[in-house]
Protein backbone atom coordinates (compact mmCIF):
# COMPACT_ATOMS: atom_id res chain seq x y z
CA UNK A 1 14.64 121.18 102.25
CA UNK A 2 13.99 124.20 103.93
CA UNK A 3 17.37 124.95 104.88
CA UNK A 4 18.72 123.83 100.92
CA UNK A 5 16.70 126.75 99.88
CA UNK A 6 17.62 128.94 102.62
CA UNK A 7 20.97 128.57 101.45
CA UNK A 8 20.57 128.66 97.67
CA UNK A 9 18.91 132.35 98.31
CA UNK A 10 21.55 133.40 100.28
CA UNK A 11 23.90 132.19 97.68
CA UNK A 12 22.08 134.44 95.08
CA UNK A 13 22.06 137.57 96.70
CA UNK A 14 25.94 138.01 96.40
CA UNK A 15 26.77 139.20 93.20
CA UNK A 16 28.36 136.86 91.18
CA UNK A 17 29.14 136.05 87.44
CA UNK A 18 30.32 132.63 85.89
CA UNK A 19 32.65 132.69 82.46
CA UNK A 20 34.25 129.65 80.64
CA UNK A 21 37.81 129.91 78.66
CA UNK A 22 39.17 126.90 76.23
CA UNK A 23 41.84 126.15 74.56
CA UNK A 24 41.99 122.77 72.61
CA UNK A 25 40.34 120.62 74.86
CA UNK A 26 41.80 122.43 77.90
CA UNK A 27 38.64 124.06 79.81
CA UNK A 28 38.51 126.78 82.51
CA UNK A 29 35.79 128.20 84.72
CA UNK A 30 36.10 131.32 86.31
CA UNK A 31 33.84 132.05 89.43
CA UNK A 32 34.07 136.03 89.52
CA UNK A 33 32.53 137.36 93.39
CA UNK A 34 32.25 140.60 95.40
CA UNK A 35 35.09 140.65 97.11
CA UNK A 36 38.88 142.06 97.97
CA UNK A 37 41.26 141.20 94.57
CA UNK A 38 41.77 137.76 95.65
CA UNK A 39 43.01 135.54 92.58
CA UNK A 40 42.79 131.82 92.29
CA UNK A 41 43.65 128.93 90.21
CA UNK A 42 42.10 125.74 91.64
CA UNK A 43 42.25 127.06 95.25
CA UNK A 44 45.85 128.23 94.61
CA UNK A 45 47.38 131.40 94.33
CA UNK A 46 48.68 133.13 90.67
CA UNK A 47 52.37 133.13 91.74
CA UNK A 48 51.89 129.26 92.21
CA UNK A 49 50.80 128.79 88.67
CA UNK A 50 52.79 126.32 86.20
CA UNK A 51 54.99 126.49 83.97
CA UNK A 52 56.46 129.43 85.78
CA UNK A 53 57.46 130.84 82.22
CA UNK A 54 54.36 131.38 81.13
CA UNK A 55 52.58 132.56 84.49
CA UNK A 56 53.18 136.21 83.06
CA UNK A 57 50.74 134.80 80.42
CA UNK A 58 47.65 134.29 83.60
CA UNK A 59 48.55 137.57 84.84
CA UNK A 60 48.17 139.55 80.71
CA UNK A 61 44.64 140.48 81.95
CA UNK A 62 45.54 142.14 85.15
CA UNK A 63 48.53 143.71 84.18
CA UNK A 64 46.86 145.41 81.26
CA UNK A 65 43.67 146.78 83.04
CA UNK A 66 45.16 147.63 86.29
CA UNK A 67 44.77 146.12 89.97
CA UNK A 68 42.29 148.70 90.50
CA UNK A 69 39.45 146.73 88.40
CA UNK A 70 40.42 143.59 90.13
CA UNK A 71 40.35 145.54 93.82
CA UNK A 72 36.63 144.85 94.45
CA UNK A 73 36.18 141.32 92.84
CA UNK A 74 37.52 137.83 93.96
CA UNK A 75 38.22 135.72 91.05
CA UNK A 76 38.17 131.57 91.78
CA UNK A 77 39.22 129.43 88.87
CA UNK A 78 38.51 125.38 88.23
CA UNK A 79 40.96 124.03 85.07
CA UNK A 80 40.82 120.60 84.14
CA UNK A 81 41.42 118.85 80.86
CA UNK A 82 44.47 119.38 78.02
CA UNK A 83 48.06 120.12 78.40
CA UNK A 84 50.04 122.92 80.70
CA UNK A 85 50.06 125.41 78.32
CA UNK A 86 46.08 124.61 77.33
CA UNK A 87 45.29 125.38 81.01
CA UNK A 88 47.37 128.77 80.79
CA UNK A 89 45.25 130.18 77.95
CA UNK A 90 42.02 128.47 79.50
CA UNK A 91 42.63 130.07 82.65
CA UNK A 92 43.41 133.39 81.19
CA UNK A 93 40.50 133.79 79.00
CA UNK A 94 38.29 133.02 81.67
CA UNK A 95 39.87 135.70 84.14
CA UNK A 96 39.60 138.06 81.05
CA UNK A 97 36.01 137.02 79.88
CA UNK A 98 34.85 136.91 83.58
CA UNK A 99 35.99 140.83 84.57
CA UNK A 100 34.02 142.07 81.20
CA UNK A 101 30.78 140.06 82.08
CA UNK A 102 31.42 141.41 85.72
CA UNK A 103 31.93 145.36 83.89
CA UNK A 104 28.39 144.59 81.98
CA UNK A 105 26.19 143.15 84.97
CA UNK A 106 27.37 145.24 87.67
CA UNK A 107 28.86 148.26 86.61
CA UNK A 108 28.58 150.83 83.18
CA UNK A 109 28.20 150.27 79.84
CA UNK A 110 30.80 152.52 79.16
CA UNK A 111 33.54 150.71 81.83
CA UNK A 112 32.68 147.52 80.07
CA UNK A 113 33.69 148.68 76.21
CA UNK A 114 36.68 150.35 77.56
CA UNK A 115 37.69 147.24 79.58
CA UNK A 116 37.15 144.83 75.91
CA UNK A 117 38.77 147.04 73.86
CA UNK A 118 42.16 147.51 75.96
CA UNK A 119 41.70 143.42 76.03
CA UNK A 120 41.05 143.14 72.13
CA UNK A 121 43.84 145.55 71.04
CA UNK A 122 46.40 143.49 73.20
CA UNK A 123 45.44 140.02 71.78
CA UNK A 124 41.71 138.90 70.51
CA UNK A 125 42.54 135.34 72.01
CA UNK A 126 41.79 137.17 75.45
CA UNK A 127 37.81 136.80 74.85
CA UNK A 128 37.48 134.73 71.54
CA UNK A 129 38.10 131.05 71.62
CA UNK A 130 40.93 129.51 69.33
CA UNK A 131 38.44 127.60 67.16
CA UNK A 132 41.71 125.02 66.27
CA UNK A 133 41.35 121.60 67.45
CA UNK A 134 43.61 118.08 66.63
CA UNK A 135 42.83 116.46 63.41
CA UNK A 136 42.28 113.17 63.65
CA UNK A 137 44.62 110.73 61.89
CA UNK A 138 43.49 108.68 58.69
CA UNK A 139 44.69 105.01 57.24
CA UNK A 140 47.60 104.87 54.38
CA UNK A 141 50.07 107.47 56.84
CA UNK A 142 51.30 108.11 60.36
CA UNK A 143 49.48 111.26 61.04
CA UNK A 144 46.53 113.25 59.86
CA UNK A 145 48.40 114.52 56.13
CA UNK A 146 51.12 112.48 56.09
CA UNK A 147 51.25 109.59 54.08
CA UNK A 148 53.49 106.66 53.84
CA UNK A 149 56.53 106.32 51.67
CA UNK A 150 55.69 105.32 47.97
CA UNK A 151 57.75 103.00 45.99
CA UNK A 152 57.75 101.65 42.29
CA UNK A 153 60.10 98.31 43.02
């Protein structure tokens, strides 16, 4: 037990911040360390991610603030749950949600606002959840609204 804890403290002296992204039922966690502007998407690399359309989406974040705010953190992401293009918005809000939590812990106030509001003024979806989730489907149709065909003979 001695060692468990021994390891647990060394664990909590690096600096470290943990931020979740979703997207339907799509859910990311991004693992944001001290470190050298290392990316990752469940132990892969960015320029791995697919659909390789929309891996321009995972990189919004970076591209906007510059690879100079990323230079000093390493960013690990877990995805699991909903579609392909779920997991691209999951993983993007968390890389975007997880560099302003790391602006507000570890560096200014100041660096932090300027940070959200570049994010915010591109697209809110960068730090605020789409609240939209799948209606469930009801008797008398084949879907949630739509309703079968009526007829009078």
């Amino acid at each position: 037990s001695r060692r468990i804890m021994e390891v647990s403290g060394a664990n909590s002296s690096r600096r470290s911040v943990q931020t979740f992204g979703r997207k339907k039922t799509a859910t990311a966690v991004a693992h944001v360390t001290q470190g050298q502007g290392l990316i990752k998407v469940n132990g892969r690399p960015l320029s791995l991610v697919q659909p390789e359309i929309l891996r321009i989406k995972v990189l919004e974040p970076i591209l906007l603030l510059g690879s100079a705010r990323f230079a000093n953190v390493d960013i690990r992401v877990r995805v699991k749950g909903g579609g392909s293009v779920s997991k691209i918005y999951a993983i993007r809000q968390a890389i975007a949600k997880g560099i302003v939590a790391w602006f507000q812990k570890y560096v200014d106030e100041a660096s932090k606002r300027e940070v959200k509001d570049i994010l915010l003024a591109y697209d809110r979806s960068l730090l605020v959840a789409d609240p939209r989730r799948c209606e469930p489907k009801k008797f008398g149709g084949s879907g949630a609204r739509s309703r079968y065909q009526k007829s009078y003979r």
